[in-house]
PDB file of N, CA and C in Angstrom:
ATOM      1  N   UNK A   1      30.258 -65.954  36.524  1.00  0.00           N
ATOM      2  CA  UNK A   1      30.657 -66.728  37.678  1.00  0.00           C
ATOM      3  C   UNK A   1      30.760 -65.785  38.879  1.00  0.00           C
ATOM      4  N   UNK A   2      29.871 -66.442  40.011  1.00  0.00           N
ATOM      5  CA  UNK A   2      30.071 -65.118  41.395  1.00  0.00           C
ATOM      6  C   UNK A   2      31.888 -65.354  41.897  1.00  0.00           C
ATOM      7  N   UNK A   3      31.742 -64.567  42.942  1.00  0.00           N
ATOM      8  CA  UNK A   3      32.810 -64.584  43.727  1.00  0.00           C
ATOM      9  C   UNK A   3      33.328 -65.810  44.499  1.00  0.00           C
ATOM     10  N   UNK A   4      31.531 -66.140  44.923  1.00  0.00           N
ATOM     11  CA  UNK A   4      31.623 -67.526  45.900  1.00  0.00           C
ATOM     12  C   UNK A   4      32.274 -68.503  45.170  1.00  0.00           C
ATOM     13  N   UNK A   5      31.506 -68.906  43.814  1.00  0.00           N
ATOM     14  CA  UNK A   5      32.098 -69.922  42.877  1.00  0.00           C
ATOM     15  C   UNK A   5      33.402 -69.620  42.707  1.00  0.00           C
ATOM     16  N   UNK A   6      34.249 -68.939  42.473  1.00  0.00           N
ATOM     17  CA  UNK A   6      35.623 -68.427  42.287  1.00  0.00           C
ATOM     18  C   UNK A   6      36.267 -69.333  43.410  1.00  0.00           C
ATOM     19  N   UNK A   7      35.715 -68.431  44.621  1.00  0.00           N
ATOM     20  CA  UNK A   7      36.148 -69.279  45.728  1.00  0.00           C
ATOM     21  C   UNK A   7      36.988 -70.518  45.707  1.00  0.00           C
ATOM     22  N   UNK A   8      35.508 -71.047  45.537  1.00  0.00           N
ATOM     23  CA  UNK A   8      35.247 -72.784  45.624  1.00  0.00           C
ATOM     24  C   UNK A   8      36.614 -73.174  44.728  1.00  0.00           C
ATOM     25  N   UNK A   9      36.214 -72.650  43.265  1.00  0.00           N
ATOM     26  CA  UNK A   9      37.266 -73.022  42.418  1.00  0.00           C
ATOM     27  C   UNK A   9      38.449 -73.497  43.009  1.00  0.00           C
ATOM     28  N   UNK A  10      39.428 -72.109  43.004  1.00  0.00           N
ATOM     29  CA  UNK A  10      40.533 -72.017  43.836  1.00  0.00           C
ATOM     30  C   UNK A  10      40.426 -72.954  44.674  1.00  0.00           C
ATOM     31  N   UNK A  11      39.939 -73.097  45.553  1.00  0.00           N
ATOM     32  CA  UNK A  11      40.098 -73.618  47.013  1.00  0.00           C
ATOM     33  C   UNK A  11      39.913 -75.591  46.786  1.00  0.00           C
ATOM     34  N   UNK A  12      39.687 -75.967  45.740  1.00  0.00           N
ATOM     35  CA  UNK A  12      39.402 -76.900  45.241  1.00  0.00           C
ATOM     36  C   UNK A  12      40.603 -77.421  43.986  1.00  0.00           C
ATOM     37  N   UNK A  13      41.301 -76.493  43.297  1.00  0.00           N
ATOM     38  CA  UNK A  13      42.206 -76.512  43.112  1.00  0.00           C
ATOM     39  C   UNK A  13      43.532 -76.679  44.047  1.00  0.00           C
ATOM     40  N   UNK A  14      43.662 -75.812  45.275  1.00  0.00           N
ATOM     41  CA  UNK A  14      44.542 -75.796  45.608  1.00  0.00           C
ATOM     42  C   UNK A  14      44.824 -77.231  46.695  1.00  0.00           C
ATOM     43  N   UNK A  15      43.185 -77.997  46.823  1.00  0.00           N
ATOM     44  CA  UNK A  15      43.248 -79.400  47.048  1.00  0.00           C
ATOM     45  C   UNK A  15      44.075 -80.032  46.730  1.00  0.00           C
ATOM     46  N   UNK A  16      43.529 -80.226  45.622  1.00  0.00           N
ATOM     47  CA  UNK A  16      44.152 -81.129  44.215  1.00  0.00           C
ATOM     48  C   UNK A  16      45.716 -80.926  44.062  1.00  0.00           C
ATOM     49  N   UNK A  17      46.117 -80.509  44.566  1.00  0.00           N
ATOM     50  CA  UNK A  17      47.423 -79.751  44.052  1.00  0.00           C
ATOM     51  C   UNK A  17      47.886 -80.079  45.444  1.00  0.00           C
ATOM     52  N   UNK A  18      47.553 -79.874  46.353  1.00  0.00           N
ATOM     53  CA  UNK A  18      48.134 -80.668  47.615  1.00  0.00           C
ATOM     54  C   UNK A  18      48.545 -81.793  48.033  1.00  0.00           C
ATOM     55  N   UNK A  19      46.778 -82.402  47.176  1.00  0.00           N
ATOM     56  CA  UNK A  19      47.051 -83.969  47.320  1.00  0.00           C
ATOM     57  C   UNK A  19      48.221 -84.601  45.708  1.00  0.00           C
ATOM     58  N   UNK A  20      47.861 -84.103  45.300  1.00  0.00           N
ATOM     59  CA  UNK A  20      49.218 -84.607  44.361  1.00  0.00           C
ATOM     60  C   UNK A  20      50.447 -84.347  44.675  1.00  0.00           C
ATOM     61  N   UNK A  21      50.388 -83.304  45.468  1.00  0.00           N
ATOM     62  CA  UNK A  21      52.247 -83.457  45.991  1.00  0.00           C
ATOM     63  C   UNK A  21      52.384 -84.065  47.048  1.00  0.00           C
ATOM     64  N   UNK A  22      51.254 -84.339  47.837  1.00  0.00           N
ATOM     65  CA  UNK A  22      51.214 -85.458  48.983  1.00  0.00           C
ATOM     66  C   UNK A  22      51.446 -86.671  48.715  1.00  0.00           C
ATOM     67  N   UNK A  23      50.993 -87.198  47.181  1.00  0.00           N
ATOM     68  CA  UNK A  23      51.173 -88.276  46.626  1.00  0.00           C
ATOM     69  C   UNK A  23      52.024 -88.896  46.345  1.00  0.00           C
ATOM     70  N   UNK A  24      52.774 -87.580  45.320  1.00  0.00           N
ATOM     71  CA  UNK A  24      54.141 -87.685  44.701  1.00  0.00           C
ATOM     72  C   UNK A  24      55.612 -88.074  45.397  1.00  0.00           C
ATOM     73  N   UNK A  25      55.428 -86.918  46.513  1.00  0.00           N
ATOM     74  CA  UNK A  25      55.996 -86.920  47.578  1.00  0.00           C
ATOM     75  C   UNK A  25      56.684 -87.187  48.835  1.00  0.00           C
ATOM     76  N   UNK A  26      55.198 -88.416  49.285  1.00  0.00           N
ATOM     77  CA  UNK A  26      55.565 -89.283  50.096  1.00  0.00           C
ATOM     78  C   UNK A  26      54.850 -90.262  49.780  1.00  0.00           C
ATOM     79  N   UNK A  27      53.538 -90.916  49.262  1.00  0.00           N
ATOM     80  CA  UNK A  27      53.317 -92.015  48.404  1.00  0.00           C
ATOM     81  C   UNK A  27      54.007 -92.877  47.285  1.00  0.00           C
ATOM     82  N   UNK A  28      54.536 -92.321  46.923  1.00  0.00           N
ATOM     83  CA  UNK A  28      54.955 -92.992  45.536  1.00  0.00           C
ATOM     84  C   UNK A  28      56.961 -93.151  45.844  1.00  0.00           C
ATOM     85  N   UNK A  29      57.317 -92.583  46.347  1.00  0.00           N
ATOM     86  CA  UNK A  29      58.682 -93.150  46.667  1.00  0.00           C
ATOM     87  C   UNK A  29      58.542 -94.652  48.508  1.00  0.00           C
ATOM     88  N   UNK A  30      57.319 -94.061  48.864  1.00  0.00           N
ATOM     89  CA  UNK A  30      57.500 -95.610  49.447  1.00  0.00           C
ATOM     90  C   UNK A  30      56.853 -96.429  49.405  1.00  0.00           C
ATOM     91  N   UNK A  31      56.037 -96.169  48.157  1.00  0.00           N
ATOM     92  CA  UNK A  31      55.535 -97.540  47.441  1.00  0.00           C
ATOM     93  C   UNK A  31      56.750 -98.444  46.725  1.00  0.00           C
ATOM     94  N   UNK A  32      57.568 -97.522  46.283  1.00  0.00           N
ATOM     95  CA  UNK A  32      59.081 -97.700  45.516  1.00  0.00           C
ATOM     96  C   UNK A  32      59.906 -98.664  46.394  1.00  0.00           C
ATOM     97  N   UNK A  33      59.526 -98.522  47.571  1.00  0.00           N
ATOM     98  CA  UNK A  33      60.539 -98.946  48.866  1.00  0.00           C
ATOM     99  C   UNK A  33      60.024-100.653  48.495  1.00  0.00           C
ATOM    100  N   UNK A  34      59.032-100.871  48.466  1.00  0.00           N
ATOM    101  CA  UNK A  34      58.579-102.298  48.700  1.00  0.00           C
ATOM    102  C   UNK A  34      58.217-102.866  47.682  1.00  0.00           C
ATOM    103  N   UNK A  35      58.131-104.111  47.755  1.00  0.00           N
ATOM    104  CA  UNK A  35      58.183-105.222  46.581  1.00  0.00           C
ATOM    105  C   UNK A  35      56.864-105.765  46.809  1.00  0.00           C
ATOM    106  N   UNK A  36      56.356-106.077  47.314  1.00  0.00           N
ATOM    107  CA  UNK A  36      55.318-107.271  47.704  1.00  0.00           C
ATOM    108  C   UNK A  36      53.894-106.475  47.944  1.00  0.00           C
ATOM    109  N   UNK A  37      52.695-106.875  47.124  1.00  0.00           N
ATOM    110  CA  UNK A  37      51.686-106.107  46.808  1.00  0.00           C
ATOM    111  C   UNK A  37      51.186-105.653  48.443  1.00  0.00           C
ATOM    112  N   UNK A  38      50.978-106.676  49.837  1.00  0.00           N
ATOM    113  CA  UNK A  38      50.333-106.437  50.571  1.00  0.00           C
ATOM    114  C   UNK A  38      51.555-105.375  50.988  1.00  0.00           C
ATOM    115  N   UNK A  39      52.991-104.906  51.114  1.00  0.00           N
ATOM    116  CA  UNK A  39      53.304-104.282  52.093  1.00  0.00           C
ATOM    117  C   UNK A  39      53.109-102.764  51.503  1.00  0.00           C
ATOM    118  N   UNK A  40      53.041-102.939  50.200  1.00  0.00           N
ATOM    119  CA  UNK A  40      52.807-101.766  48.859  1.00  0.00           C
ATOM    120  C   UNK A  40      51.214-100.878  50.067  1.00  0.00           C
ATOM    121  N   UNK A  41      50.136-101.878  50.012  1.00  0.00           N
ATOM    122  CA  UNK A  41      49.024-101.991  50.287  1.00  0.00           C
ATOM    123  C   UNK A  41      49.007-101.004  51.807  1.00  0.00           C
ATOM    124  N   UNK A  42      49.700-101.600  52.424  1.00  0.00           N
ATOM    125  CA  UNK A  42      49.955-101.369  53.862  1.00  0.00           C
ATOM    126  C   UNK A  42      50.350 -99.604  54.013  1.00  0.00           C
ATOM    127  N   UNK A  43      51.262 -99.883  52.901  1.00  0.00           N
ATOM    128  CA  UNK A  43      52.283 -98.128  52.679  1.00  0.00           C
ATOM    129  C   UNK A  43      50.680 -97.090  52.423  1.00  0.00           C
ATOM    130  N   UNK A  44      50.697 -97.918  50.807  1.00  0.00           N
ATOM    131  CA  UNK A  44      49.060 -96.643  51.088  1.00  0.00           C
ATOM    132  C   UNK A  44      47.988 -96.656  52.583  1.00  0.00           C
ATOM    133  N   UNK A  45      47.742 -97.325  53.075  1.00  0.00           N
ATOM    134  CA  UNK A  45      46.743 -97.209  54.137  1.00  0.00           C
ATOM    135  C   UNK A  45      47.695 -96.264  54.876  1.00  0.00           C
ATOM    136  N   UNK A  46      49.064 -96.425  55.344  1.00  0.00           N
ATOM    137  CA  UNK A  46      49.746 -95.931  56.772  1.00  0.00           C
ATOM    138  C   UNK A  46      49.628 -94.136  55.904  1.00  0.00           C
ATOM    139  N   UNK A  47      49.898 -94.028  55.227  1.00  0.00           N
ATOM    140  CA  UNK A  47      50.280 -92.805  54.032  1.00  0.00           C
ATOM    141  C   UNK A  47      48.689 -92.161  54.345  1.00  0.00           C
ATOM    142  N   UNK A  48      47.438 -92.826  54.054  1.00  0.00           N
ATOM    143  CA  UNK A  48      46.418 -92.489  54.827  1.00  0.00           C
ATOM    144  C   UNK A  48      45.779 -91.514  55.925  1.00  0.00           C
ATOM    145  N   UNK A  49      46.776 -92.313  56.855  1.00  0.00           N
ATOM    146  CA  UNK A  49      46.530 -91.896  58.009  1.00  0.00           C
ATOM    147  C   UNK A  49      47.365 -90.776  58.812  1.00  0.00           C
ATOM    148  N   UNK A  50      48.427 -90.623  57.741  1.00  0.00           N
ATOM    149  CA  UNK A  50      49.646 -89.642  57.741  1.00  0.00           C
ATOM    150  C   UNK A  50      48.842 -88.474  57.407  1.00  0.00           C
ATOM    151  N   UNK A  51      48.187 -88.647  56.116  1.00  0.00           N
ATOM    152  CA  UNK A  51      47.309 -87.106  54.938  1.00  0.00           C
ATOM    153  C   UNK A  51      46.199 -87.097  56.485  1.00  0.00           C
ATOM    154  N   UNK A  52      45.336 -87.977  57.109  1.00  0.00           N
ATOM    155  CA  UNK A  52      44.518 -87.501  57.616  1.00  0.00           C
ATOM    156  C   UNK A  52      44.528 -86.783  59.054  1.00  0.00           C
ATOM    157  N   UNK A  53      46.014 -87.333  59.799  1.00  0.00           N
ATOM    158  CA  UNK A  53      46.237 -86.683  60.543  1.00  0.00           C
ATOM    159  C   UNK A  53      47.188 -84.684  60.158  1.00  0.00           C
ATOM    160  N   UNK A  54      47.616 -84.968  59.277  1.00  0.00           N
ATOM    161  CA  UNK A  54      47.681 -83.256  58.961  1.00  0.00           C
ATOM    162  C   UNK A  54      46.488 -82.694  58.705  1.00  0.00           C
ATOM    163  N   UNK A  55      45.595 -83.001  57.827  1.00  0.00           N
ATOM    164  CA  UNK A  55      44.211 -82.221  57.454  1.00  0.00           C
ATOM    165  C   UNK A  55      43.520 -82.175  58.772  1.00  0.00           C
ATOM    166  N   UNK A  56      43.370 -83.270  59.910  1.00  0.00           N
ATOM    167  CA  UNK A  56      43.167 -82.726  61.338  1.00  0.00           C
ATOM    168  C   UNK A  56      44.303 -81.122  61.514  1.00  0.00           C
ATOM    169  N   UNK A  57      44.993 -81.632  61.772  1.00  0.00           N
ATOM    170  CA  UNK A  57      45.934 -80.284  62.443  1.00  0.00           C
ATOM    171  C   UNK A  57      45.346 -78.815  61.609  1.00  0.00           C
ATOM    172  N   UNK A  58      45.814 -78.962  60.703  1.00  0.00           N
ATOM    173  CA  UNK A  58      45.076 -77.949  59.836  1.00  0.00           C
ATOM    174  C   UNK A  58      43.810 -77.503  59.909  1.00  0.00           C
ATOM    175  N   UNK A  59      42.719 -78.348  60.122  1.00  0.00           N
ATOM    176  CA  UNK A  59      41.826 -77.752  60.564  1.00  0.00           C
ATOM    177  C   UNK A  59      41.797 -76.932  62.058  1.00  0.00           C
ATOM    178  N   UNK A  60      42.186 -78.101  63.010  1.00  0.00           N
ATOM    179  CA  UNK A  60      42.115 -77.280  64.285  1.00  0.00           C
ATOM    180  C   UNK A  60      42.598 -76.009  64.016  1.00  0.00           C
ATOM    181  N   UNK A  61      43.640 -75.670  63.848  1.00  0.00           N
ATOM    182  CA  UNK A  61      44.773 -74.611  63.594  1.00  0.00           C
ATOM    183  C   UNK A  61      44.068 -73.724  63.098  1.00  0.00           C
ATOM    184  N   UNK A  62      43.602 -73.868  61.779  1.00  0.00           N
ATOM    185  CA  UNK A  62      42.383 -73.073  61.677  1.00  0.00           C
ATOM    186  C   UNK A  62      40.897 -72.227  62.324  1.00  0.00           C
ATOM    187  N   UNK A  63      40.550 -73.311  62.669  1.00  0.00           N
ATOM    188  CA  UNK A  63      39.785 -72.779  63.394  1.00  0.00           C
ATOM    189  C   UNK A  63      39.835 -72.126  64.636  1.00  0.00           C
ATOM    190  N   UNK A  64      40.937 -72.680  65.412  1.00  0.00           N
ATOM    191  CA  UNK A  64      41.572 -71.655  66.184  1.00  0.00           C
ATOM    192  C   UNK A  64      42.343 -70.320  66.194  1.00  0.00           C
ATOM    193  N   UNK A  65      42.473 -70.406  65.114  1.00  0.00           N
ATOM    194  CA  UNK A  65      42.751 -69.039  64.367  1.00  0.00           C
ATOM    195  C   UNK A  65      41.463 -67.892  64.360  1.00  0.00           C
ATOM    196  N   UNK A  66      40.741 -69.057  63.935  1.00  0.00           N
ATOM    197  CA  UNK A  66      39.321 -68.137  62.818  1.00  0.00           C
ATOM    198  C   UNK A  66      38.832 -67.642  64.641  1.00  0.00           C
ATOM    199  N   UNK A  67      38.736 -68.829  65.457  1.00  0.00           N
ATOM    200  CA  UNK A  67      37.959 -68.010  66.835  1.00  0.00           C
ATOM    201  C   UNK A  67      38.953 -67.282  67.553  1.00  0.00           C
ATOM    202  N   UNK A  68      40.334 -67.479  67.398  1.00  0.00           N
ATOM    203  CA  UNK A  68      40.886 -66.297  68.131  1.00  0.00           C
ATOM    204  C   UNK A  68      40.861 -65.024  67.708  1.00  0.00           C
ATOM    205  N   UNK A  69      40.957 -64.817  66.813  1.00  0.00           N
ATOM    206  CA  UNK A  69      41.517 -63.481  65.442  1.00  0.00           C
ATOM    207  C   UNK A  69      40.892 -62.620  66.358  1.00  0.00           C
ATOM    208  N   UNK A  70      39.561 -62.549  66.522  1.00  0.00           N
ATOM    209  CA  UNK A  70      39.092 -60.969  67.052  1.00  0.00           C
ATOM    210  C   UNK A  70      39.948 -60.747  68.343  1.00  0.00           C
ATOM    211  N   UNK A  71      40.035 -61.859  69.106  1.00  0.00           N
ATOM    212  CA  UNK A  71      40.626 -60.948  70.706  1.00  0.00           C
ATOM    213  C   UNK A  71      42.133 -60.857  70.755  1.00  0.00           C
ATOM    214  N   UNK A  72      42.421 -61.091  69.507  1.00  0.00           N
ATOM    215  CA  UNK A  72      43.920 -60.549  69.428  1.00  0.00           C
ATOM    216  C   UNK A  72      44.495 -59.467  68.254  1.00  0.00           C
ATOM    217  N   UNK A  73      43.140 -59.048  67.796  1.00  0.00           N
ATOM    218  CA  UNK A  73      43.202 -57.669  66.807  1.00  0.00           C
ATOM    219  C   UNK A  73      42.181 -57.393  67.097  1.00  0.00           C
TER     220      UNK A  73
END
């Protein structure tokens, strides 16, 4: 197995492992909150848009990182 694949591994793991505590975390105790399939329904979509607005931030953040790094070392 190269290095790259290693990579990937990891980095694919440490997904998985994100999104399950994203799940656990804040999915599944306010699915708990509600009774009624559509508001259940509603929780996952809003929960959605919660995971997709951090994985935005995170990226930017990133990448603003990755293009600043040289002119500040």
């Amino acid at each position: 197995m190269s290095n790259t694949n290693v990579t990937y591994l990891v980095g694919a793991g440490c997904g998985l492992l994100g999104l399950g505590a994203f799940i656990a975390l804040v999915v599944v105790p306010a699915m708990a909150s509600y009774r009624r399939a559509w508001q259940r329904l509603a929780v996952v979509v809003l929960s959605g848009y919660v995971l997709a607005a951090l994985i935005g931030i995170g990226v930017v953040l990133g990448a603003l990182i990755v293009v600043e790094w040289p002119r500040l070392f």
